[in-house]
PDB file of N, CA and C in Angstrom:
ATOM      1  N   UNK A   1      11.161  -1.739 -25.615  1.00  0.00           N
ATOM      2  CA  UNK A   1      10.007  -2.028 -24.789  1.00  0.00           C
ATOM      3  C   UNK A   1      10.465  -2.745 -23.524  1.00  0.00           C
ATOM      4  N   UNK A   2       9.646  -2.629 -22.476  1.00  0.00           N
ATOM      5  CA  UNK A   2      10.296  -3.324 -21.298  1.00  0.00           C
ATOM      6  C   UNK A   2       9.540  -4.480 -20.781  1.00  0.00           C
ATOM      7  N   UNK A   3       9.905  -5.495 -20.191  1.00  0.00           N
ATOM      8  CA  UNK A   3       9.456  -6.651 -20.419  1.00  0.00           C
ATOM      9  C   UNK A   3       9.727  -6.652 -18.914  1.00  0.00           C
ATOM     10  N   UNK A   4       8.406  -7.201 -18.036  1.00  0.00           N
ATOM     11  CA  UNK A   4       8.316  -7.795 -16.602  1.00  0.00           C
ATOM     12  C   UNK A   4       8.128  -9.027 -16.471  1.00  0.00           C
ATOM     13  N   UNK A   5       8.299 -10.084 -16.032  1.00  0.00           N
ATOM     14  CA  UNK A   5       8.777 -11.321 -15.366  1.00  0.00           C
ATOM     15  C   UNK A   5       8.182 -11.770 -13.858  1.00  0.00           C
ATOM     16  N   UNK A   6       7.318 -12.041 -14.011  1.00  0.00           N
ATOM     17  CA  UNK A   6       6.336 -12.321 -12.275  1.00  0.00           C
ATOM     18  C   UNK A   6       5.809 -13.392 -12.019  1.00  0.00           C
ATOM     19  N   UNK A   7       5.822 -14.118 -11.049  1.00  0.00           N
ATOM     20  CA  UNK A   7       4.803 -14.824 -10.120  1.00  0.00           C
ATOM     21  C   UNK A   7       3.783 -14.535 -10.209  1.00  0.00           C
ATOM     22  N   UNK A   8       2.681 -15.395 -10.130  1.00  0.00           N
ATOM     23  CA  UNK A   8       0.623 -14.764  -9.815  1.00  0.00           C
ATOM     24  C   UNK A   8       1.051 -14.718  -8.002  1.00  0.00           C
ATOM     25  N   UNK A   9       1.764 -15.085  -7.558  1.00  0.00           N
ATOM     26  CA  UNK A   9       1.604 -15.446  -6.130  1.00  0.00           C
ATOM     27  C   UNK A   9       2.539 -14.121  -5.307  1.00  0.00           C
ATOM     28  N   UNK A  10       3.538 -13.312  -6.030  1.00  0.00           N
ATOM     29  CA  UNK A  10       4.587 -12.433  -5.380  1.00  0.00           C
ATOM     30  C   UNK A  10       3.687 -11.266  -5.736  1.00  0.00           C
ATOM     31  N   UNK A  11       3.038 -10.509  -4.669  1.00  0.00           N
ATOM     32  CA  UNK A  11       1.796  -9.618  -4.281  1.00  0.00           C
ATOM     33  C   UNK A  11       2.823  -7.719  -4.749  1.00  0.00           C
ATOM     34  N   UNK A  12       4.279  -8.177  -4.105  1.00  0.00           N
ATOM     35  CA  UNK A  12       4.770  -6.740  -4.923  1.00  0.00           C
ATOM     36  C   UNK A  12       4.989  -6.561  -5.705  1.00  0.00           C
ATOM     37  N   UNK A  13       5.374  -8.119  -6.613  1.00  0.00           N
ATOM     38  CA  UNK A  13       5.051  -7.654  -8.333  1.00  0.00           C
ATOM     39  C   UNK A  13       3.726  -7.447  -8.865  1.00  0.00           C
ATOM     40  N   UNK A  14       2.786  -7.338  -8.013  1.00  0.00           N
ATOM     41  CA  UNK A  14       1.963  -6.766  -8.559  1.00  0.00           C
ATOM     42  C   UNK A  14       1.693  -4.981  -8.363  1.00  0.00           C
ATOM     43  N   UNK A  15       2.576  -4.683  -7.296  1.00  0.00           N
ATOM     44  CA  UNK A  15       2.713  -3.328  -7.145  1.00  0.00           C
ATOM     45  C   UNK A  15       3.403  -2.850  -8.229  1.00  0.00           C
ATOM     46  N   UNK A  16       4.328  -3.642  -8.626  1.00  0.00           N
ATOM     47  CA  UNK A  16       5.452  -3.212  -9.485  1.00  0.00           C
ATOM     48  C   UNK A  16       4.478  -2.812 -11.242  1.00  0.00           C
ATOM     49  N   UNK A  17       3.837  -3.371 -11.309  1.00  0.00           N
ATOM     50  CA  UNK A  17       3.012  -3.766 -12.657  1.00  0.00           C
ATOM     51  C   UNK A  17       1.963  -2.341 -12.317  1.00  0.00           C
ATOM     52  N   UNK A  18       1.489  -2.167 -11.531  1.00  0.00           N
ATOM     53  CA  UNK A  18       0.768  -1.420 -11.532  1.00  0.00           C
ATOM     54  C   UNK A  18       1.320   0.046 -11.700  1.00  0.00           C
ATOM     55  N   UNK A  19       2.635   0.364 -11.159  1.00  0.00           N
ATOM     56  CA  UNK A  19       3.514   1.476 -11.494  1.00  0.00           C
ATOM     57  C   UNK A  19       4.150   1.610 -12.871  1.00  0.00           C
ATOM     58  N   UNK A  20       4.124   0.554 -13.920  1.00  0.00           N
ATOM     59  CA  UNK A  20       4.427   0.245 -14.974  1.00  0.00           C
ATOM     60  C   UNK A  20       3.023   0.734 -15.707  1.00  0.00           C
ATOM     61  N   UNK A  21       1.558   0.419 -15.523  1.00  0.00           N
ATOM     62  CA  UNK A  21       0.846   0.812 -15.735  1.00  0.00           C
ATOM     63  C   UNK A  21       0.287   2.378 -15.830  1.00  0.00           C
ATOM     64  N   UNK A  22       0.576   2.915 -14.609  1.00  0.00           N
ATOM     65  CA  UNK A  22       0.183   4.471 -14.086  1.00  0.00           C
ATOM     66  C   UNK A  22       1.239   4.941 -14.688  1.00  0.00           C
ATOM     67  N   UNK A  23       2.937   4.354 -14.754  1.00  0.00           N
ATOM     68  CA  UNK A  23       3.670   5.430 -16.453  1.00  0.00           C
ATOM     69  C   UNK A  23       3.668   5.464 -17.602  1.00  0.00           C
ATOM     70  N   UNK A  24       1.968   4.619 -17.692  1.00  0.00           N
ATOM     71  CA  UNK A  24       2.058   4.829 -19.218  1.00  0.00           C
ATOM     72  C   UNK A  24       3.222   4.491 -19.961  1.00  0.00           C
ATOM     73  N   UNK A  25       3.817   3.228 -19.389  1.00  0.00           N
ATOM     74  CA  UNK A  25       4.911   2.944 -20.370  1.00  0.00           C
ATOM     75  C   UNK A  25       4.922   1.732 -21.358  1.00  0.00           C
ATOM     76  N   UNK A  26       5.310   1.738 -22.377  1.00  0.00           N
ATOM     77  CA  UNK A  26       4.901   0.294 -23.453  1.00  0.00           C
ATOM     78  C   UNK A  26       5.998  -0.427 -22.456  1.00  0.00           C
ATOM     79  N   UNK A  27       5.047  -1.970 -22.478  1.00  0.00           N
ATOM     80  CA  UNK A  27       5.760  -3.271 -21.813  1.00  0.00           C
ATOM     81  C   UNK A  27       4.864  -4.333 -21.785  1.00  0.00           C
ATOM     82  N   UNK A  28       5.392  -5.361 -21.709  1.00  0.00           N
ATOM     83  CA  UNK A  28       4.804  -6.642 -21.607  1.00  0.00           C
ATOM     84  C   UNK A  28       4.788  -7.430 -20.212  1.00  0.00           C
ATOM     85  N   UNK A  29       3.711  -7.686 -20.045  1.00  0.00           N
ATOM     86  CA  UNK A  29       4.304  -8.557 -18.511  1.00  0.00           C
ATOM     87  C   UNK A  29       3.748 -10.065 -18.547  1.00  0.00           C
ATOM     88  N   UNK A  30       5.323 -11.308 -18.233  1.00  0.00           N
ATOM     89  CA  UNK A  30       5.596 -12.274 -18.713  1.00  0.00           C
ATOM     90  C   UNK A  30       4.959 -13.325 -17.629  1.00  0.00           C
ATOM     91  N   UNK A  31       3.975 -13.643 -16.885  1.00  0.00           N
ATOM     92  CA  UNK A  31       3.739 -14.519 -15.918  1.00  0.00           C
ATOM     93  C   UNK A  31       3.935 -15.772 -15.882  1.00  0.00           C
ATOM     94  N   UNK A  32       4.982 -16.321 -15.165  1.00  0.00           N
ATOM     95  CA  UNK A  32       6.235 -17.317 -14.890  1.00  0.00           C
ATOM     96  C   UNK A  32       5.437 -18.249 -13.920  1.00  0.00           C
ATOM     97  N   UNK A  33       4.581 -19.612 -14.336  1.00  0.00           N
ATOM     98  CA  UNK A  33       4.021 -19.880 -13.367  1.00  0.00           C
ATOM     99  C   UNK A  33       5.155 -21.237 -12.688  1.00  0.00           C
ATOM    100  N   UNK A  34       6.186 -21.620 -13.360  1.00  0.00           N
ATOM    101  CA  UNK A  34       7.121 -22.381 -12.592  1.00  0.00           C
ATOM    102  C   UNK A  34       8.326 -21.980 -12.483  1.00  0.00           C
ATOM    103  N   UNK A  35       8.634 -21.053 -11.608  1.00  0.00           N
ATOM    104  CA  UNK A  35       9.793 -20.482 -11.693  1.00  0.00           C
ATOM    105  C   UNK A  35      11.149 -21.182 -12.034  1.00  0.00           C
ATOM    106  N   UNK A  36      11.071 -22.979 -11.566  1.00  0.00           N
ATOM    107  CA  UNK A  36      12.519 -23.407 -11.119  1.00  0.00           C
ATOM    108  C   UNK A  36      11.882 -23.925 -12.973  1.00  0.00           C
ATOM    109  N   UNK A  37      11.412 -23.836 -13.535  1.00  0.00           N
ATOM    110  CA  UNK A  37      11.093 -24.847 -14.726  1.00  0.00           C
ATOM    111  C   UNK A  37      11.334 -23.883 -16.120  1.00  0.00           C
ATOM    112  N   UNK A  38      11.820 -22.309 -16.258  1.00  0.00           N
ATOM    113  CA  UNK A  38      11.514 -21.540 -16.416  1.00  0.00           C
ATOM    114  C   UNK A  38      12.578 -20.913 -17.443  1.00  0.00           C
ATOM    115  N   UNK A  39      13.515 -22.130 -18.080  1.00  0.00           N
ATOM    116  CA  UNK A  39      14.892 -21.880 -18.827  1.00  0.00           C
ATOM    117  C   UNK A  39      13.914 -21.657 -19.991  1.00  0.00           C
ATOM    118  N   UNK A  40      14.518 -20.947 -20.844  1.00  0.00           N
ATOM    119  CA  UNK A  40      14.384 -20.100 -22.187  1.00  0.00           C
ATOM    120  C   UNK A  40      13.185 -19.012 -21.786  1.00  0.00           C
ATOM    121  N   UNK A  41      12.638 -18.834 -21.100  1.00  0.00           N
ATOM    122  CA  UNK A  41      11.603 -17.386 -20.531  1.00  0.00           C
ATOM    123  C   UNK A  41      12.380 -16.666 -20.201  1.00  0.00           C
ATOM    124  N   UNK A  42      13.130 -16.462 -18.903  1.00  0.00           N
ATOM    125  CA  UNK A  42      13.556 -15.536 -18.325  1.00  0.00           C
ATOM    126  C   UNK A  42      15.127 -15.377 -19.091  1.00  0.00           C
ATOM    127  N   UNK A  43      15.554 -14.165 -18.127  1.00  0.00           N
ATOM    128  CA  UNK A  43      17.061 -14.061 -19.170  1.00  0.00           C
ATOM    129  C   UNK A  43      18.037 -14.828 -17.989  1.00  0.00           C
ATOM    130  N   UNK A  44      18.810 -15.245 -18.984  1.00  0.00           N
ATOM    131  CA  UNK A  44      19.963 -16.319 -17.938  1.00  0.00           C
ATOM    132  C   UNK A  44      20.407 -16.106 -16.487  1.00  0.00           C
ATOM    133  N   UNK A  45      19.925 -16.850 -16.113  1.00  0.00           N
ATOM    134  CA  UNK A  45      20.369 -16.887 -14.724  1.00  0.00           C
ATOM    135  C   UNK A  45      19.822 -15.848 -13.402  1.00  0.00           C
ATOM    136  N   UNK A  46      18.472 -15.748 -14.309  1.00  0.00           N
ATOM    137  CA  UNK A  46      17.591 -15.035 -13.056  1.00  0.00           C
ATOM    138  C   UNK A  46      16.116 -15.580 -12.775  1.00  0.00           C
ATOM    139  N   UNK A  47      15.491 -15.115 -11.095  1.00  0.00           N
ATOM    140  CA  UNK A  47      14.441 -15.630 -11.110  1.00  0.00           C
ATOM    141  C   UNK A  47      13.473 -14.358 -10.881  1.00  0.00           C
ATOM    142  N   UNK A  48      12.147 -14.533 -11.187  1.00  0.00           N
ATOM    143  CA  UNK A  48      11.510 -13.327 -11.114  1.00  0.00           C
ATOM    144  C   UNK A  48      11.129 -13.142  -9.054  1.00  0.00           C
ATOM    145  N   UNK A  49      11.234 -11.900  -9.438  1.00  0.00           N
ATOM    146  CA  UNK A  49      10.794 -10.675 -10.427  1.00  0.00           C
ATOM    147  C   UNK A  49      12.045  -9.850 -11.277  1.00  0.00           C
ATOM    148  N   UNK A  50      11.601 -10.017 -12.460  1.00  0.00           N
ATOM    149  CA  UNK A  50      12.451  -9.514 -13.395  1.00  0.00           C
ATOM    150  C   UNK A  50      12.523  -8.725 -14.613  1.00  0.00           C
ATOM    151  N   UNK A  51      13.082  -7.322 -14.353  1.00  0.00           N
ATOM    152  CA  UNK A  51      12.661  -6.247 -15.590  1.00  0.00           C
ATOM    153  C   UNK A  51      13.364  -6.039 -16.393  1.00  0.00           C
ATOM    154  N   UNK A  52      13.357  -6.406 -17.817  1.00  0.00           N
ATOM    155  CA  UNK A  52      14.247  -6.214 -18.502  1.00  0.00           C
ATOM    156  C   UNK A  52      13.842  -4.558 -19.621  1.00  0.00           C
ATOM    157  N   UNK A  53      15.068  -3.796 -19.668  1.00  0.00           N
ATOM    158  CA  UNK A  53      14.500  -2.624 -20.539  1.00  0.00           C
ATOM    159  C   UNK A  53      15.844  -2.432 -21.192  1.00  0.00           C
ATOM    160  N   UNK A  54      15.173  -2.182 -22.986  1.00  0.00           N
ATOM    161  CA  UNK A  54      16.511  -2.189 -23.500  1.00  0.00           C
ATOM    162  C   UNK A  54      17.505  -3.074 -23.392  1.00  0.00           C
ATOM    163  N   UNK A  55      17.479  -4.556 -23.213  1.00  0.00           N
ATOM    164  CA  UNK A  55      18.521  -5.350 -22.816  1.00  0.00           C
ATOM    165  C   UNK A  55      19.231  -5.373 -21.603  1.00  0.00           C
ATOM    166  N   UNK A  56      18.783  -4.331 -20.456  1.00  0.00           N
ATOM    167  CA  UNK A  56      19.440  -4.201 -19.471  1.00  0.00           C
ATOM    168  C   UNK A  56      18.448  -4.990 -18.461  1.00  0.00           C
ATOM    169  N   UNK A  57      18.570  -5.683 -17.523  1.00  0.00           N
ATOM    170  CA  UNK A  57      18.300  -7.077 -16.559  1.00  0.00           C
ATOM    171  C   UNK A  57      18.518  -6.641 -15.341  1.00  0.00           C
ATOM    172  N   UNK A  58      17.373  -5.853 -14.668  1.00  0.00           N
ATOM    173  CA  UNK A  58      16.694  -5.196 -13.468  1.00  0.00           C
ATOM    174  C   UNK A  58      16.515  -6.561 -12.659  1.00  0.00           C
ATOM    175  N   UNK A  59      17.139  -7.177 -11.667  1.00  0.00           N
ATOM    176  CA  UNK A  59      16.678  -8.089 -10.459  1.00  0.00           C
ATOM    177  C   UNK A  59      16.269  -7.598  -9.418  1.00  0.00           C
ATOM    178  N   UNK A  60      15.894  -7.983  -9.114  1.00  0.00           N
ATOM    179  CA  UNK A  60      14.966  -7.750  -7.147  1.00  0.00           C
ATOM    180  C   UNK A  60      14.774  -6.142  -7.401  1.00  0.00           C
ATOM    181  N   UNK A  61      13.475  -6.459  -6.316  1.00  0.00           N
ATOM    182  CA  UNK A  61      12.409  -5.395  -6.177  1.00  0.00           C
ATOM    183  C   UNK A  61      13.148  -4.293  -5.879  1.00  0.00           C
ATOM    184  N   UNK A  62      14.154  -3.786  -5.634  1.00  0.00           N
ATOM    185  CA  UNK A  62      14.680  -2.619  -4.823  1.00  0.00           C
ATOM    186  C   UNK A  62      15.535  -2.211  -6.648  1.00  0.00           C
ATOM    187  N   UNK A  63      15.892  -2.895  -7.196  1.00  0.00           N
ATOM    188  CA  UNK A  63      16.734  -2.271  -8.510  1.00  0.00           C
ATOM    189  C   UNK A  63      15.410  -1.919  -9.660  1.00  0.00           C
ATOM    190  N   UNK A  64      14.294  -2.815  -9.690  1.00  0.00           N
ATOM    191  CA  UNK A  64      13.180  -2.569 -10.422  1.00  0.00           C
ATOM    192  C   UNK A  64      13.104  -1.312  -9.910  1.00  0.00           C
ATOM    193  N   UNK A  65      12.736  -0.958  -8.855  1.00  0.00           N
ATOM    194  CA  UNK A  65      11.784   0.266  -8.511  1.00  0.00           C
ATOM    195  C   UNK A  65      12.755   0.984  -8.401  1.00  0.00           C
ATOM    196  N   UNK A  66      13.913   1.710  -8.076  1.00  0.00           N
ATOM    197  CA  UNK A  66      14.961   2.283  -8.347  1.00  0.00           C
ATOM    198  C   UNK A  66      14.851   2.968  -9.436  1.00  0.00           C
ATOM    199  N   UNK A  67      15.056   1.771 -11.429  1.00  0.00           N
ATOM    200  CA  UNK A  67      15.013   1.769 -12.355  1.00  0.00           C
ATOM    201  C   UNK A  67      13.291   2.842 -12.588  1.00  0.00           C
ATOM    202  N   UNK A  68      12.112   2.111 -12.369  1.00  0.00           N
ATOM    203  CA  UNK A  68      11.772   3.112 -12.455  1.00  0.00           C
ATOM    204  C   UNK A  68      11.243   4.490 -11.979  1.00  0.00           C
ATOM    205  N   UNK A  69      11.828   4.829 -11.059  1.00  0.00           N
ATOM    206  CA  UNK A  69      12.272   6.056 -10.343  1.00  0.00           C
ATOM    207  C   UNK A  69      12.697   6.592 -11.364  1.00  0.00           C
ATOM    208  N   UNK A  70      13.713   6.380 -11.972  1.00  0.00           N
ATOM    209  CA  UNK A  70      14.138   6.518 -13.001  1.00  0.00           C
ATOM    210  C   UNK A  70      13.792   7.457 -14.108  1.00  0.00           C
ATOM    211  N   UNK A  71      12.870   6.349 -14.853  1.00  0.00           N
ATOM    212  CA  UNK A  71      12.031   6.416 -15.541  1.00  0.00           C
ATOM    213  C   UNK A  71      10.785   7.156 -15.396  1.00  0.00           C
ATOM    214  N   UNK A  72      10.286   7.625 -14.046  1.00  0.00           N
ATOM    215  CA  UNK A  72       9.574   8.795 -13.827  1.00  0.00           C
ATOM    216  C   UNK A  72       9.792  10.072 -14.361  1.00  0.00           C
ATOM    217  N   UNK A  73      11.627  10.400 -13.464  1.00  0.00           N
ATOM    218  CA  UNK A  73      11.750  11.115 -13.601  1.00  0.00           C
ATOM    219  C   UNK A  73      12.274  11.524 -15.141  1.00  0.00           C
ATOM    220  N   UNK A  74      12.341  11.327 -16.221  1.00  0.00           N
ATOM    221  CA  UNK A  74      12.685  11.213 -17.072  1.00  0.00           C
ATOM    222  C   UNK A  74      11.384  11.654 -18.145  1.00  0.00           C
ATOM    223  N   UNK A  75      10.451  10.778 -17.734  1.00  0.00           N
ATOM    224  CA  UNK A  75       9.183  11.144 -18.082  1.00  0.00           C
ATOM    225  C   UNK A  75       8.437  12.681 -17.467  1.00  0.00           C
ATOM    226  N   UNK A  76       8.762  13.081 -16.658  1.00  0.00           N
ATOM    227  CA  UNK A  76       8.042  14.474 -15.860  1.00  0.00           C
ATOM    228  C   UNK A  76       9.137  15.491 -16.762  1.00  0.00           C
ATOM    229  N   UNK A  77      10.438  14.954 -16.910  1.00  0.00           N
ATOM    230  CA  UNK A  77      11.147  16.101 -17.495  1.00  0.00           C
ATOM    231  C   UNK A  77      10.679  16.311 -18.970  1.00  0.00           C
ATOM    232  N   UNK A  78       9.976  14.985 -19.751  1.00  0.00           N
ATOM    233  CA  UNK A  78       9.458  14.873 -21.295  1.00  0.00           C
ATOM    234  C   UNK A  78       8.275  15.942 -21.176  1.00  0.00           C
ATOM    235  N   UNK A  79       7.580  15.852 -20.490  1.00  0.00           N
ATOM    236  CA  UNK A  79       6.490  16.839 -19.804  1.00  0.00           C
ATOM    237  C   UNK A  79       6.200  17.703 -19.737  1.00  0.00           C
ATOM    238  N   UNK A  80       7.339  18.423 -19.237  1.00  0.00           N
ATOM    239  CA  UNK A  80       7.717  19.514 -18.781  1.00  0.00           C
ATOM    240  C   UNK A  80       8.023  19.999 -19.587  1.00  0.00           C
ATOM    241  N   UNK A  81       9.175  20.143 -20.448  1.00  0.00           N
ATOM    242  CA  UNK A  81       9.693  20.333 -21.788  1.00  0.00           C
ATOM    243  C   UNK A  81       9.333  20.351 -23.000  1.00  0.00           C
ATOM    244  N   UNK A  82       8.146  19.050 -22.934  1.00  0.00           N
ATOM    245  CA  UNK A  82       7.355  18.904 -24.582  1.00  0.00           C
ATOM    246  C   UNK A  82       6.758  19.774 -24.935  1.00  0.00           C
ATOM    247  N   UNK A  83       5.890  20.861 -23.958  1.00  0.00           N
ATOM    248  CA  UNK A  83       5.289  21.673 -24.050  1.00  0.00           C
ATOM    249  C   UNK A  83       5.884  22.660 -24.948  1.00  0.00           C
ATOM    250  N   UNK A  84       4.459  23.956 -25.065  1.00  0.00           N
ATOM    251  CA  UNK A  84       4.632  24.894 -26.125  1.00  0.00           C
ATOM    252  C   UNK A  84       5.236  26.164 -24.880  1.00  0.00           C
ATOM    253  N   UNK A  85       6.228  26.362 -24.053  1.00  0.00           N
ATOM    254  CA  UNK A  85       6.532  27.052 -22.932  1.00  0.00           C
ATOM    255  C   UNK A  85       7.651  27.477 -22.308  1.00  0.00           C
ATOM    256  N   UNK A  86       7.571  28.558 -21.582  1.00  0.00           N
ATOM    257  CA  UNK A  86       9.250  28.733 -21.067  1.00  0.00           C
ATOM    258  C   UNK A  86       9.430  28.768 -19.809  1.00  0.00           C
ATOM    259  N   UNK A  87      10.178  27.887 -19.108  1.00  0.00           N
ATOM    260  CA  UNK A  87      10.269  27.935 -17.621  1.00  0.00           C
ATOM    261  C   UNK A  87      11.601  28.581 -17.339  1.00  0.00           C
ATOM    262  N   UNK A  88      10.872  29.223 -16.238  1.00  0.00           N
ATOM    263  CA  UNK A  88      12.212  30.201 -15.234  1.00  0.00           C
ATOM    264  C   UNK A  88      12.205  29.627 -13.977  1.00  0.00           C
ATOM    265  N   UNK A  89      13.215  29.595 -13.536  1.00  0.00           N
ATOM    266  CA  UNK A  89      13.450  29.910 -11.666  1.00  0.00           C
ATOM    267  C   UNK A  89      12.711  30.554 -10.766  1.00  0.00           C
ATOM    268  N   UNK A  90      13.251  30.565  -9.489  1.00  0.00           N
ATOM    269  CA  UNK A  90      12.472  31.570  -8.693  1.00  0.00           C
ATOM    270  C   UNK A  90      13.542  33.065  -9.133  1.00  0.00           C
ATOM    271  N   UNK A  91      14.853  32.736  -9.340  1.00  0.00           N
ATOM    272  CA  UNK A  91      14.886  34.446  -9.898  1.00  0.00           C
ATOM    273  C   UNK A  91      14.936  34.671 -11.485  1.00  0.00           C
ATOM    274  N   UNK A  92      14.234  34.034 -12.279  1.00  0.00           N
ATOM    275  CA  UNK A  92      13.234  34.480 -13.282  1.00  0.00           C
ATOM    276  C   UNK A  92      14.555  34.321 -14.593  1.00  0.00           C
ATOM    277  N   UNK A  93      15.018  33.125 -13.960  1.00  0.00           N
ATOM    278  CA  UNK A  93      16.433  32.768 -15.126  1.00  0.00           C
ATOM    279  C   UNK A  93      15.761  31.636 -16.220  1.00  0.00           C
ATOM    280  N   UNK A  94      15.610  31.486 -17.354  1.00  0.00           N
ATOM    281  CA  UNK A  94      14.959  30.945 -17.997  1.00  0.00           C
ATOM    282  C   UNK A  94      16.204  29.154 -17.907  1.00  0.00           C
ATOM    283  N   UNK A  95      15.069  28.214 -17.602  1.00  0.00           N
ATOM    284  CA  UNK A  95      15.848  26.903 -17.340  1.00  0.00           C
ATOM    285  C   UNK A  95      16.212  26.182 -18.585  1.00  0.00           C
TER     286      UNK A  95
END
């Protein structure tokens, strides 16, 4: 499960939460209201905004959203694939 790490006051973690939301992905989101006060919450030696998935420790907004870029695409390919269906190319090569 993936676990977010935010400020009420940092306005793009709330963008960030909301893209976490629209992928339908299981996660928790951890609201950190003293950041400098904040030892045993967050994972060592970081300050939010902070995504942790699978044990792996996503810092700053540009590696979060990166990560789930990610995770989009990963999800559109579950999608695509889960289905009862066969996809071809444009020259009709089955993918």
């Amino acid at each position: 499960m993936i676990t977010f790490y935010r400020t009420t006051e940092d306005t793009g973690s709330q963008e960030i939460q909301e893209v976490l939301r629209e992928l339908c992905l299981a996660h928790e989101v951890v609201l950190v209201t003293d950041p400098g006060a904040s030892r045993g919450i967050l994972p060592e030696g970081t300050r939010p905004p902070v995504l942790v998935d699978e044990g792996t420790v996503y810092q700053d907004r540009s590696a979060i959203q990166a990560h789930l870029e990610e995770l989009k695409a990963i999800r559109e390919l579950w999608y695509k694939y889960g289905g009862d269906a066969c996809y071809c190319d444009a020259e009709g090569n089955v993918e």
